[in-house]
Protein backbone atom coordinates (compact mmCIF):
# COMPACT_ATOMS: atom_id res chain seq x y z
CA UNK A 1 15.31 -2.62 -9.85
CA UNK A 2 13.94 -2.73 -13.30
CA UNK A 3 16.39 -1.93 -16.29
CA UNK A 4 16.27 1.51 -17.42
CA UNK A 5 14.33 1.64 -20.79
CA UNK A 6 15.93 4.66 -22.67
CA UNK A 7 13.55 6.48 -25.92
CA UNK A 8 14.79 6.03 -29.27
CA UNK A 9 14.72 9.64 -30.29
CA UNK A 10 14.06 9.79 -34.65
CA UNK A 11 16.03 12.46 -36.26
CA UNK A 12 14.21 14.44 -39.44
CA UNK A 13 10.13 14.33 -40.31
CA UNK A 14 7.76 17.17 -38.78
CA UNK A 15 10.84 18.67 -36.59
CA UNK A 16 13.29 19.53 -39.80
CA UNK A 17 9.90 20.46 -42.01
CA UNK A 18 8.94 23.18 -38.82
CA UNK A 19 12.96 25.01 -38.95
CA UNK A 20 12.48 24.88 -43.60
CA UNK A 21 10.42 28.01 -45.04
CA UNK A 22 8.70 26.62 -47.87
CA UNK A 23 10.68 29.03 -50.63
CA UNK A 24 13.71 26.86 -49.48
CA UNK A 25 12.45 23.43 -50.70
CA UNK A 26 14.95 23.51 -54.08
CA UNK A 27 18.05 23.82 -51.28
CA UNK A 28 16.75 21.09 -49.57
CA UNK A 29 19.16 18.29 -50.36
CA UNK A 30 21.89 20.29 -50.42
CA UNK A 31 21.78 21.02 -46.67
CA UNK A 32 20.15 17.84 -45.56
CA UNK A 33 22.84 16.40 -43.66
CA UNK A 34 22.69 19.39 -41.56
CA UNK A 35 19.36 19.69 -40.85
CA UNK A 36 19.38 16.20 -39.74
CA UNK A 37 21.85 16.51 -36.88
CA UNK A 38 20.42 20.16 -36.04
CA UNK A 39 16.87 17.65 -36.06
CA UNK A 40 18.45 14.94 -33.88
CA UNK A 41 20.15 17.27 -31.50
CA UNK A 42 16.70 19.26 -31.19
CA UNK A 43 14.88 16.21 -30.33
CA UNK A 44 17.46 14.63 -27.78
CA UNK A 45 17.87 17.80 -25.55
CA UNK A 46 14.39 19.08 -25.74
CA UNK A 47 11.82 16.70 -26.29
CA UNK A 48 12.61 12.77 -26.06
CA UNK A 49 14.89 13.31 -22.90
CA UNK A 50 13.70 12.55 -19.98
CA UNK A 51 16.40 14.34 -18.22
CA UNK A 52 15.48 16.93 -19.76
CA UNK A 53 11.52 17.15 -18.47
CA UNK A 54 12.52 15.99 -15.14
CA UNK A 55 14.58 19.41 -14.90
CA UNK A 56 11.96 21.42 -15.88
CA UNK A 57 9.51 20.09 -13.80
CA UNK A 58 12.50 20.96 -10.49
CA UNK A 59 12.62 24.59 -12.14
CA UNK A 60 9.01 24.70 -11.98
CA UNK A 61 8.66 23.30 -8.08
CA UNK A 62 10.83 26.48 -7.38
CA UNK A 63 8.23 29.03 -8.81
CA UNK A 64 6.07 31.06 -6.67
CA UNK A 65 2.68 30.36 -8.42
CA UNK A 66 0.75 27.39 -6.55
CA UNK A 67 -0.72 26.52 -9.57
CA UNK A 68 2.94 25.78 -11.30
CA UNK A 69 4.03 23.96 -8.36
CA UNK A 70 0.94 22.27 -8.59
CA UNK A 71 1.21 21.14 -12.03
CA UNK A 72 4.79 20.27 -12.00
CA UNK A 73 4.00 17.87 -9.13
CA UNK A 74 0.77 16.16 -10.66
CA UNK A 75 3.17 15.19 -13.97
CA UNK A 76 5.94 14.13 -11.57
CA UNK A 77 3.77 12.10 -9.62
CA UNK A 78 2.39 10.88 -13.25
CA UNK A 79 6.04 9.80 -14.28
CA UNK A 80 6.63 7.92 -11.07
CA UNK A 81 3.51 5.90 -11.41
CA UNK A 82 4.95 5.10 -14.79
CA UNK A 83 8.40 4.32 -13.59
CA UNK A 84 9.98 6.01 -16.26
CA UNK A 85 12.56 8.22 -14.12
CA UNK A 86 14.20 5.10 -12.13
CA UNK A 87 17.43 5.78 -14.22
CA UNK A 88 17.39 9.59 -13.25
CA UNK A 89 16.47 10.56 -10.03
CA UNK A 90 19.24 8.58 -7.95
CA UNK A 91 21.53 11.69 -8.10
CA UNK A 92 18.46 14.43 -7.82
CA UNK A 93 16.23 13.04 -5.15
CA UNK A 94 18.35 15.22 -2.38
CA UNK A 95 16.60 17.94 -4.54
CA UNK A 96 13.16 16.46 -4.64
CA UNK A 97 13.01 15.72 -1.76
CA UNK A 98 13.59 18.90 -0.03
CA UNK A 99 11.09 20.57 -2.42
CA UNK A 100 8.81 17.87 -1.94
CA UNK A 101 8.63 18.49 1.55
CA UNK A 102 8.67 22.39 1.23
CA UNK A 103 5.46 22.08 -0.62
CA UNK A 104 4.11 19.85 2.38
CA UNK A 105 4.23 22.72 4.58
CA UNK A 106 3.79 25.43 3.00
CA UNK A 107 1.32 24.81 -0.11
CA UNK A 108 -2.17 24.28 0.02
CA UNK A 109 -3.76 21.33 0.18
CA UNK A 110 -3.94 19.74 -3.15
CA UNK A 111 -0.37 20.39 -3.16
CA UNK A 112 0.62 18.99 -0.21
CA UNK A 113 -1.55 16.38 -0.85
CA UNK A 114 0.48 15.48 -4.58
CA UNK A 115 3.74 16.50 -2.61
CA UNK A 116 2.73 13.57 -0.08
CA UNK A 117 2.54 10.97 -2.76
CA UNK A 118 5.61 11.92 -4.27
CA UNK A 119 7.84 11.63 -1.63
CA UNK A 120 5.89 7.60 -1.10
CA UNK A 121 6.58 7.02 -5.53
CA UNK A 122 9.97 8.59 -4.82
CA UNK A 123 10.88 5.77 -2.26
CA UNK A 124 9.50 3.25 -3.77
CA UNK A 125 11.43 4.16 -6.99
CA UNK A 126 14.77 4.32 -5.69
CA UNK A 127 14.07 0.95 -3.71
CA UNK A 128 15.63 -0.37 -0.56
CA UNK A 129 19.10 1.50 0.46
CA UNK A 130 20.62 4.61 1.95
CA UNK A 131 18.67 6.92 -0.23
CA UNK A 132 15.49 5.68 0.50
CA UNK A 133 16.33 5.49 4.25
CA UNK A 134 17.18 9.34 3.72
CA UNK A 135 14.07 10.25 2.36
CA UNK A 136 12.39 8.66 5.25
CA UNK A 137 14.70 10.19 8.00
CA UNK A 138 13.92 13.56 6.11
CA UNK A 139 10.47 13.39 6.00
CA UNK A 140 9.56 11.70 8.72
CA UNK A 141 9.10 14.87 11.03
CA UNK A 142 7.21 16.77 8.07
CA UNK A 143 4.87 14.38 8.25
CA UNK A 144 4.49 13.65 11.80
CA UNK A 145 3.81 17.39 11.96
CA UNK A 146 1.11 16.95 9.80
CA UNK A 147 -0.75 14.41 11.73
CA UNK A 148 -0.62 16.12 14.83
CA UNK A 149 -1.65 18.92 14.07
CA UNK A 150 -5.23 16.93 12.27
CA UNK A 151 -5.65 19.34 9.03
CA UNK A 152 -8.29 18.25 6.63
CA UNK A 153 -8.94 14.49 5.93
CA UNK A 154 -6.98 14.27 2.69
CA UNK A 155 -4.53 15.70 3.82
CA UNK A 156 -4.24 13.06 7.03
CA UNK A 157 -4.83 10.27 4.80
CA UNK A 158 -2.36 11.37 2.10
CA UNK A 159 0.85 11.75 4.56
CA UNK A 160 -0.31 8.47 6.88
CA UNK A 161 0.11 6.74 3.44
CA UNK A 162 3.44 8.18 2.61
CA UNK A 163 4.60 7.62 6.01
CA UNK A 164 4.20 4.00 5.58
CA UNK A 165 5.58 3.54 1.93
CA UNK A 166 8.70 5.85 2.96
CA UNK A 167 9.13 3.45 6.03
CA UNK A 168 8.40 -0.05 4.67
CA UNK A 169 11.13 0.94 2.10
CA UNK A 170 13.57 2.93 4.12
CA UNK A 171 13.17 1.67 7.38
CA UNK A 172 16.44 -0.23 9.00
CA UNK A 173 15.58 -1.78 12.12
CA UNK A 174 12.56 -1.70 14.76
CA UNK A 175 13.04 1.35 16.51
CA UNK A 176 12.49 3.35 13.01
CA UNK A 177 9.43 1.40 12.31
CA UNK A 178 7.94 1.70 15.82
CA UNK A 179 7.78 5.62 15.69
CA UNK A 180 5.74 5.13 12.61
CA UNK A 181 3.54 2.68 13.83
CA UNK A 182 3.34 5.21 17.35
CA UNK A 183 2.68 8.25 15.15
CA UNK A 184 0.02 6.56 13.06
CA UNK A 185 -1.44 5.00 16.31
CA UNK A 186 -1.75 8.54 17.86
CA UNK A 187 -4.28 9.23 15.10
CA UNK A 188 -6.25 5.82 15.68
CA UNK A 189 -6.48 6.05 19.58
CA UNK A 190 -5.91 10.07 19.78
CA UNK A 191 -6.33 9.53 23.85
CA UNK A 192 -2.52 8.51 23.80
CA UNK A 193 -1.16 11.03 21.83
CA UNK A 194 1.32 13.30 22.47
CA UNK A 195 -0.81 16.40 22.45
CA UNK A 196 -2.16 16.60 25.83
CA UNK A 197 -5.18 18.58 26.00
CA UNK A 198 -6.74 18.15 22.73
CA UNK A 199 -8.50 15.08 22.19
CA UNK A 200 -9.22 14.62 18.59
CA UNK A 201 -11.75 12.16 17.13
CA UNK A 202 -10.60 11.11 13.63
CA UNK A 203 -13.46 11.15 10.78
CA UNK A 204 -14.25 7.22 9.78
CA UNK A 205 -12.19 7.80 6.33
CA UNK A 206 -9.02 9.32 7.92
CA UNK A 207 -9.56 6.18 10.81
CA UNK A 208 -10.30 3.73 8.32
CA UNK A 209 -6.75 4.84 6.28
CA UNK A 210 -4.75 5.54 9.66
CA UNK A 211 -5.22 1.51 10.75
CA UNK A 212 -4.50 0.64 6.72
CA UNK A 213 -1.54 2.22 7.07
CA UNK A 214 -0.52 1.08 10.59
CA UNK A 215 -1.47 -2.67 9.64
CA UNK A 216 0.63 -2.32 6.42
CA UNK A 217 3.64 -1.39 8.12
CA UNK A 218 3.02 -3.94 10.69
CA UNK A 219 3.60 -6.23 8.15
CA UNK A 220 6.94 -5.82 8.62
CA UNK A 221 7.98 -6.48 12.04
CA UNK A 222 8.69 -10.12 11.32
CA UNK A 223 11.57 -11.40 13.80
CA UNK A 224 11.26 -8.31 15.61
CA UNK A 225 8.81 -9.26 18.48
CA UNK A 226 7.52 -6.92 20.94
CA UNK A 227 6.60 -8.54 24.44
CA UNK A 228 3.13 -9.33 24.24
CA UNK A 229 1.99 -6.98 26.63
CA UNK A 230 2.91 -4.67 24.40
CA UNK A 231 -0.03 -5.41 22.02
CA UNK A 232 -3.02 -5.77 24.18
CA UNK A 233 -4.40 -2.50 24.48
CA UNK A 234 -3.80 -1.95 20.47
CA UNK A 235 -5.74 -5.43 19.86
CA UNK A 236 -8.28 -4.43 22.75
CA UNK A 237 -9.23 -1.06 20.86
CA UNK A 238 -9.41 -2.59 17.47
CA UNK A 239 -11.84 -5.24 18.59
CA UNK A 240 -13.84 -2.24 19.74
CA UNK A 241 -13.80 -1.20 16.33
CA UNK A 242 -15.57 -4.11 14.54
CA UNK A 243 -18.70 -2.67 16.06
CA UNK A 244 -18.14 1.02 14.48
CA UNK A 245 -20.75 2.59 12.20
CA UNK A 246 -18.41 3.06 9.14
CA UNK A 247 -17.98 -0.42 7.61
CA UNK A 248 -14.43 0.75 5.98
CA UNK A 249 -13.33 0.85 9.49
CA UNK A 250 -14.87 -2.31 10.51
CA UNK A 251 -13.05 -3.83 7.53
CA UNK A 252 -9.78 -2.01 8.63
CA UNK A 253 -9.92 -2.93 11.87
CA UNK A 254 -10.74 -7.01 10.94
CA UNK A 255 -7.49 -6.86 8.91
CA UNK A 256 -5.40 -5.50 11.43
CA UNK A 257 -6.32 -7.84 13.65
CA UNK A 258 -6.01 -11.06 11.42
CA UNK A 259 -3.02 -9.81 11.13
CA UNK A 260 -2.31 -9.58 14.79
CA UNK A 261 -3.58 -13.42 14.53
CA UNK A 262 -1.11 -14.42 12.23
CA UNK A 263 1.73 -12.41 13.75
CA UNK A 264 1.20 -14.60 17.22
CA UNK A 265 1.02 -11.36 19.15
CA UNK A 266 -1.85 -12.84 21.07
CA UNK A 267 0.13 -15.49 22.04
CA UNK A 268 1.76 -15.97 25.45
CA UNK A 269 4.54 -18.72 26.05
CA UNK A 270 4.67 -20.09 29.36
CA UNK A 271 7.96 -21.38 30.69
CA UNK A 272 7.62 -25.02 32.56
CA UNK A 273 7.47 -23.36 36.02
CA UNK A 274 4.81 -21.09 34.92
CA UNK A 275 1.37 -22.27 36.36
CA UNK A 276 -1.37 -20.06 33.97
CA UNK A 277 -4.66 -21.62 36.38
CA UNK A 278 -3.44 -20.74 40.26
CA UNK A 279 -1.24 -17.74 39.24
CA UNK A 280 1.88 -19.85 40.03
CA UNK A 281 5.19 -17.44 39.79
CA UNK A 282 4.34 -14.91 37.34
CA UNK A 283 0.45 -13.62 38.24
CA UNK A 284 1.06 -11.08 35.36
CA UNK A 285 1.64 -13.56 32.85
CA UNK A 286 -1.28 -15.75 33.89
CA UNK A 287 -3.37 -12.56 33.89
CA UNK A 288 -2.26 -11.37 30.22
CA UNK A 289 -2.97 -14.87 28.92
CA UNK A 290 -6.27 -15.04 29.92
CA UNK A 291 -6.83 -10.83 28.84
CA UNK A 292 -5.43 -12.46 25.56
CA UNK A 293 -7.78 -15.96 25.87
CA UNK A 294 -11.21 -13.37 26.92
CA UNK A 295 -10.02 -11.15 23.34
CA UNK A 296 -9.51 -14.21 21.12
CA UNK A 297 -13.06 -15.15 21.72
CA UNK A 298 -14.94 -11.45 21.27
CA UNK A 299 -13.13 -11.46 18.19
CA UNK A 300 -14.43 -14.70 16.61
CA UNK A 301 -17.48 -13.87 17.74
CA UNK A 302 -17.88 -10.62 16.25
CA UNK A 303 -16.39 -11.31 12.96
CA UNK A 304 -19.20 -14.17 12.77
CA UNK A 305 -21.54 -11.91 13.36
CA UNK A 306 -20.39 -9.76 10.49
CA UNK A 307 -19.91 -12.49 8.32
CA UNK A 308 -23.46 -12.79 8.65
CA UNK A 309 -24.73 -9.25 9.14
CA UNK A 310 -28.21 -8.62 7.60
CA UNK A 311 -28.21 -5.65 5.16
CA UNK A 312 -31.17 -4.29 5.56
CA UNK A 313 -33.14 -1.63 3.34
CA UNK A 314 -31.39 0.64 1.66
CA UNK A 315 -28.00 -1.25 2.26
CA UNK A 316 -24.99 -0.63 0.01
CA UNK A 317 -25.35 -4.42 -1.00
CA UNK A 318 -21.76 -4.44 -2.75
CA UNK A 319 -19.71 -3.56 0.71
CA UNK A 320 -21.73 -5.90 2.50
CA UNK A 321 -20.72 -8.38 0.04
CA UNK A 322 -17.20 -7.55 0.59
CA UNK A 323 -17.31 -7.11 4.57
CA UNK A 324 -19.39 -10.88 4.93
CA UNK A 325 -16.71 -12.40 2.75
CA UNK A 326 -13.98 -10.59 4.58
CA UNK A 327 -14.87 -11.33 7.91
CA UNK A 328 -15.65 -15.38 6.62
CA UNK A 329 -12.13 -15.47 5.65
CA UNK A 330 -10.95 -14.15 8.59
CA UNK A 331 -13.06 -16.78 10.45
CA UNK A 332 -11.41 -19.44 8.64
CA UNK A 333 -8.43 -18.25 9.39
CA UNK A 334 -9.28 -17.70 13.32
CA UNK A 335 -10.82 -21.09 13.60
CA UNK A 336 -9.34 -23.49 11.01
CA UNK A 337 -6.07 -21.48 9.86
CA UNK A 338 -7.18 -21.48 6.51
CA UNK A 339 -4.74 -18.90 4.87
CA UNK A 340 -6.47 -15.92 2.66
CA UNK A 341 -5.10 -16.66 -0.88
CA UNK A 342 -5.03 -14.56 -3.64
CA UNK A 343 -3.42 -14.20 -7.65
CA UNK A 344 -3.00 -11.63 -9.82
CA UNK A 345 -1.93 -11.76 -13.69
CA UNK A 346 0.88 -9.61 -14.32
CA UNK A 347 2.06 -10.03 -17.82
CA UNK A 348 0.02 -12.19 -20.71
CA UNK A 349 -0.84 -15.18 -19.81
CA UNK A 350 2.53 -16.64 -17.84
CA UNK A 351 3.76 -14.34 -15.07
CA UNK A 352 1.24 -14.20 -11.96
CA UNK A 353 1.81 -12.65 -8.61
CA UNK A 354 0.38 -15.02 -6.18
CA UNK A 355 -0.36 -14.04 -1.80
CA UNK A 356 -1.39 -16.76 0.62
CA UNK A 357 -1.39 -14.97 4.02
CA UNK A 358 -2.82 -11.71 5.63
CA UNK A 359 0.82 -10.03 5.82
CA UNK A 360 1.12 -10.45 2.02
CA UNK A 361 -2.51 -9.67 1.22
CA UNK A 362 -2.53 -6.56 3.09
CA UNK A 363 0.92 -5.28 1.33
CA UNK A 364 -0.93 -6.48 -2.02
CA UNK A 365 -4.02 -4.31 -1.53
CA UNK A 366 -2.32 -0.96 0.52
CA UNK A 367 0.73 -1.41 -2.71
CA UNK A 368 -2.01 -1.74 -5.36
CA UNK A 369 -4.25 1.23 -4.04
CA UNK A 370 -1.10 3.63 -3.88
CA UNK A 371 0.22 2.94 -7.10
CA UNK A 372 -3.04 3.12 -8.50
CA UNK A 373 -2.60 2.53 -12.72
CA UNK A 374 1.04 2.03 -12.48
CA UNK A 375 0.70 -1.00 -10.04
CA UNK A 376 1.37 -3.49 -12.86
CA UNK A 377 4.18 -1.59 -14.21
CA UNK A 378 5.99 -1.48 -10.95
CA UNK A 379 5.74 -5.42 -10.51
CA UNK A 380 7.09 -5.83 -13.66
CA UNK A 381 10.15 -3.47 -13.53
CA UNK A 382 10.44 -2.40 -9.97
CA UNK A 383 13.35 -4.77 -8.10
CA UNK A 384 11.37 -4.15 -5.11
CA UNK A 385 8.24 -5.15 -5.85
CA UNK A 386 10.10 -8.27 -7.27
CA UNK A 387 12.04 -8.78 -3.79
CA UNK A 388 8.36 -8.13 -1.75
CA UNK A 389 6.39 -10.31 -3.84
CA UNK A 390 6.14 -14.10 -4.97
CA UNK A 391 5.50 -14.06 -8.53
CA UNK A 392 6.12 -17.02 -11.07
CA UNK A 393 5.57 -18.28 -14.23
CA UNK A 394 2.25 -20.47 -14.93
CA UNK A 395 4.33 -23.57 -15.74
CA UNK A 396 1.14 -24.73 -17.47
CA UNK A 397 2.01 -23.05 -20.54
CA UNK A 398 5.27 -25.33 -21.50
CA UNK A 399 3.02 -28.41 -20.74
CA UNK A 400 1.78 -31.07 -23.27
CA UNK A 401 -1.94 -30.62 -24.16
CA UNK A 402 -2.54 -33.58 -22.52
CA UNK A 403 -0.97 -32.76 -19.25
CA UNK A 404 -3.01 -29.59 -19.70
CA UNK A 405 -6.16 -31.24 -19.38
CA UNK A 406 -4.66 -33.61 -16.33
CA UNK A 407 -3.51 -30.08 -14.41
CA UNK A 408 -6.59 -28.72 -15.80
CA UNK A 409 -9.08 -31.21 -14.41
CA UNK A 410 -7.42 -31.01 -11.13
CA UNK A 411 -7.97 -27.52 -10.71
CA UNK A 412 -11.59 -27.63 -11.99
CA UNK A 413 -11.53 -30.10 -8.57
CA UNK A 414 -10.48 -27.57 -6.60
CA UNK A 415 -12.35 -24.89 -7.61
CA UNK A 416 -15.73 -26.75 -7.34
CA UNK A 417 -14.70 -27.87 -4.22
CA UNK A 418 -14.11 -24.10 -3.19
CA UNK A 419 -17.37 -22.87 -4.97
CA UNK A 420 -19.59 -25.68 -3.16
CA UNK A 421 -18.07 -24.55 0.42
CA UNK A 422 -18.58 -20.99 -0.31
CA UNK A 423 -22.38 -22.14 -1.53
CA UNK A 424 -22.57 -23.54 1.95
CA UNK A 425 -21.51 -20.35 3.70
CA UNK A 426 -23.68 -18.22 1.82
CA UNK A 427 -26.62 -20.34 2.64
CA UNK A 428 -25.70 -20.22 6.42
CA UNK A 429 -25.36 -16.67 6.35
CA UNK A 430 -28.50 -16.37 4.69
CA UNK A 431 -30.11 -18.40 7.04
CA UNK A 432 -28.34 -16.50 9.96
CA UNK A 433 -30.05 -13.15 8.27
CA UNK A 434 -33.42 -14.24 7.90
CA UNK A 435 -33.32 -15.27 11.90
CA UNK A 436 -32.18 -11.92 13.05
CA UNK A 437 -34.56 -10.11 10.57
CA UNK A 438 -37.36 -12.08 12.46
């Protein structure tokens, strides 16, 4: 966790000049010393302390005006993007948290909507621990609530992304994670939900965000392997996806299941007895590794098609841009197990946070999107954004000039190298698109 940067709080100017009436300008320097500390205390208790705001903006989440609650809760969720009330909120965020979730279920639905973020900024602030794994235990069934019961789309979207951040930070071991991943993946398949008897179809941007959200808590399961039976109807039914109308699902849907890729949960290990052609002493194994084999190969296939797909008139040429070169990369990946990799400048011209594999890409891009602005600030003063993510210092910058040039040069290799492939694949997608325009 980042060091807690106090404000310098500057007694006298404007504040003293606003408590003076003019007539009493000749008595000025014989009360000046007082003035000052009545100035300084003034400015500590009521406007430079943060303490202070964070109060009032608790008083005002009690008040029976939506609006108020409303407003209190867009500044909060301000200061959290900021991180400028890490220092504060370790001993109030019982308190925030049970307001937070008050306004879940009983404001409307901009508020529950800002009340949703706040409890994710809230977590993420207080970092890894027992508090953070409270805030997740106590909003956990708020939110599940809220997905079952399929409200408006930004409402969906806004707790499915709360319910990851709360339980990639507060989670403890598999069994919390899983009833995440199982409530989010009642909103992608709705068939296996829990609500028998209503079948709900989720709108493409509430689908698109509910397999975002799965895939980024996914991300976590490391060690903690599931059988891989477990996995194949999930992997089955996001293959189906790739050939969805809504190309943010498409694009969800080929992360999630790079991801899978990466993860091995296609994979099934054979013990030396096992005989995978004739069946030998475990049919059901045989049977799942060719399911698995018959599901590699429809999804390299479709993500080469979309790596190539034709756009067409009237195309939205930018996402097709972005779903070719995403669905390339994943072919790469598939195919050659090239690793995505990707770098981001954090501070000047030294610190850089570098990814090089779907897991960390896809906590990169779900971390970046809900911090929104204060992305970079959390990076540099969040502890667990430090802990999640490899960043380092661009060692060029204590180099000789010469050795510049030499590390320099090589990387001006590298990236021709990388520009004259990626020439290549653009040409052969091109090519590809012209054929099926024939």
């Amino acid at each position: 966790m980042g060091k807690s940067k106090k404000s310098k709080v500057r007694g006298g100017g404007g504040g003293g000049d606003d408590l003076i009436d003019s007539s009493d300008a000749d008595s000025l320097g014989s009360s000046s010393t007082a003035l000052s500390d009545l100035s300084i205390s003034y400015a500590t208790e009521h406007v430079n302390s943060q303490e202070f705001v964070l109060d009032k903006y608790i008083d005002a989440l009690y008040e029976k005006r939506g609006s108020t609650r409303e407003a209190a809760l867009s500044q909060l969720v301000d200061a959290f993007e900021s991180f400028i009330l890490h220092g504060l909120v370790e001993n109030k965020y019982a308190t925030l948290l049970s307001l937070f979730n008050s306004s879940i279920k009983k404001g409307s639905t901009r508020e529950a909507c800002l009340a949703s973020r706040a409890i994710g900024l809230l977590a993420l602030t207080l970092g890894a621990g027992s508090s953070s794994h409270e805030v997740m235990e106590e909003s956990h069934a708020q939110l599940s609530r809220v997905l079952q019961t399929w409200p408006d789309a930004s409402k969906m979207i806004s707790a499915l992304d709360c319910l990851a951040v709360i339980t990639f930070v507060g989670a403890t071991d598999l069994a919390e994670t899983e009833l995440s991943l199982k409530a989010m993946w009642d909103v992608i398949h709705p068939k296996s939900g829990s609500n028998v008897g209503t079948v709900h179809k989720p709108r493409p941007p509430v689908l698109a965000a509910a397999i975002s959200a799965w895939a980024f808590l996914l991300t976590t399961i490391g060690s903690w392997r599931i059988n891989a039976d477990s996995w194949k109807e999930p992997i089955a039914f996001l293959s189906t996806l790739l050939g969805a109308e809504d190309r943010a699902v498409r694009m969800s849907a080929g992360e999630a299941l790079a991801l899978c890729f990466e993860l091995n949960l296609l994979d099934v290990s054979f013990g030396e007895d096992d005989d995978v052609e004739n069946g030998g002493t475990d049919g059901s194994k045989s049977k799942l590794f060719l399911d698995m084999q018959g599901l590699k190969a429809k999804i390299s296939s479709l993500a080469s098609n979309l790596s190539m797909e034709a756009g067409g008139k009237g195309a939205d040429k930018k996402n097709l841009t972005d779903q070719r070169d995403l669905f390339q990369r994943i072919l790469d990946f598939v195919k050659y197990g090239e690793c995505p990799e990707e770098s981001v400048k954090i501070s000047g011209k030294r610190d850089v946070l570098r990814v090089s594999s779907w897991s960390e890409l896809i906590q990169l891009n779900f971390l970046r999107r809900f911090l929104g602005r204060g992305f970079l600030k959390h990076v540099q003063e969040n502890g667990l954004l430090q802990d999640v993510f490899d960043i380092k210092t661009d060692t060029t910058e204590t180099l000789s000039s010469t050795n510049k040039k030499i590390f320099r040069s090589g990387e001006e290799k590298g990236r021709a190298l990388k520009l004259n492939k990626d020439r290549r694949l653009a040409q052969e997608r091109k090519n590809a698109a012209m054929l099926l325009d024939e």
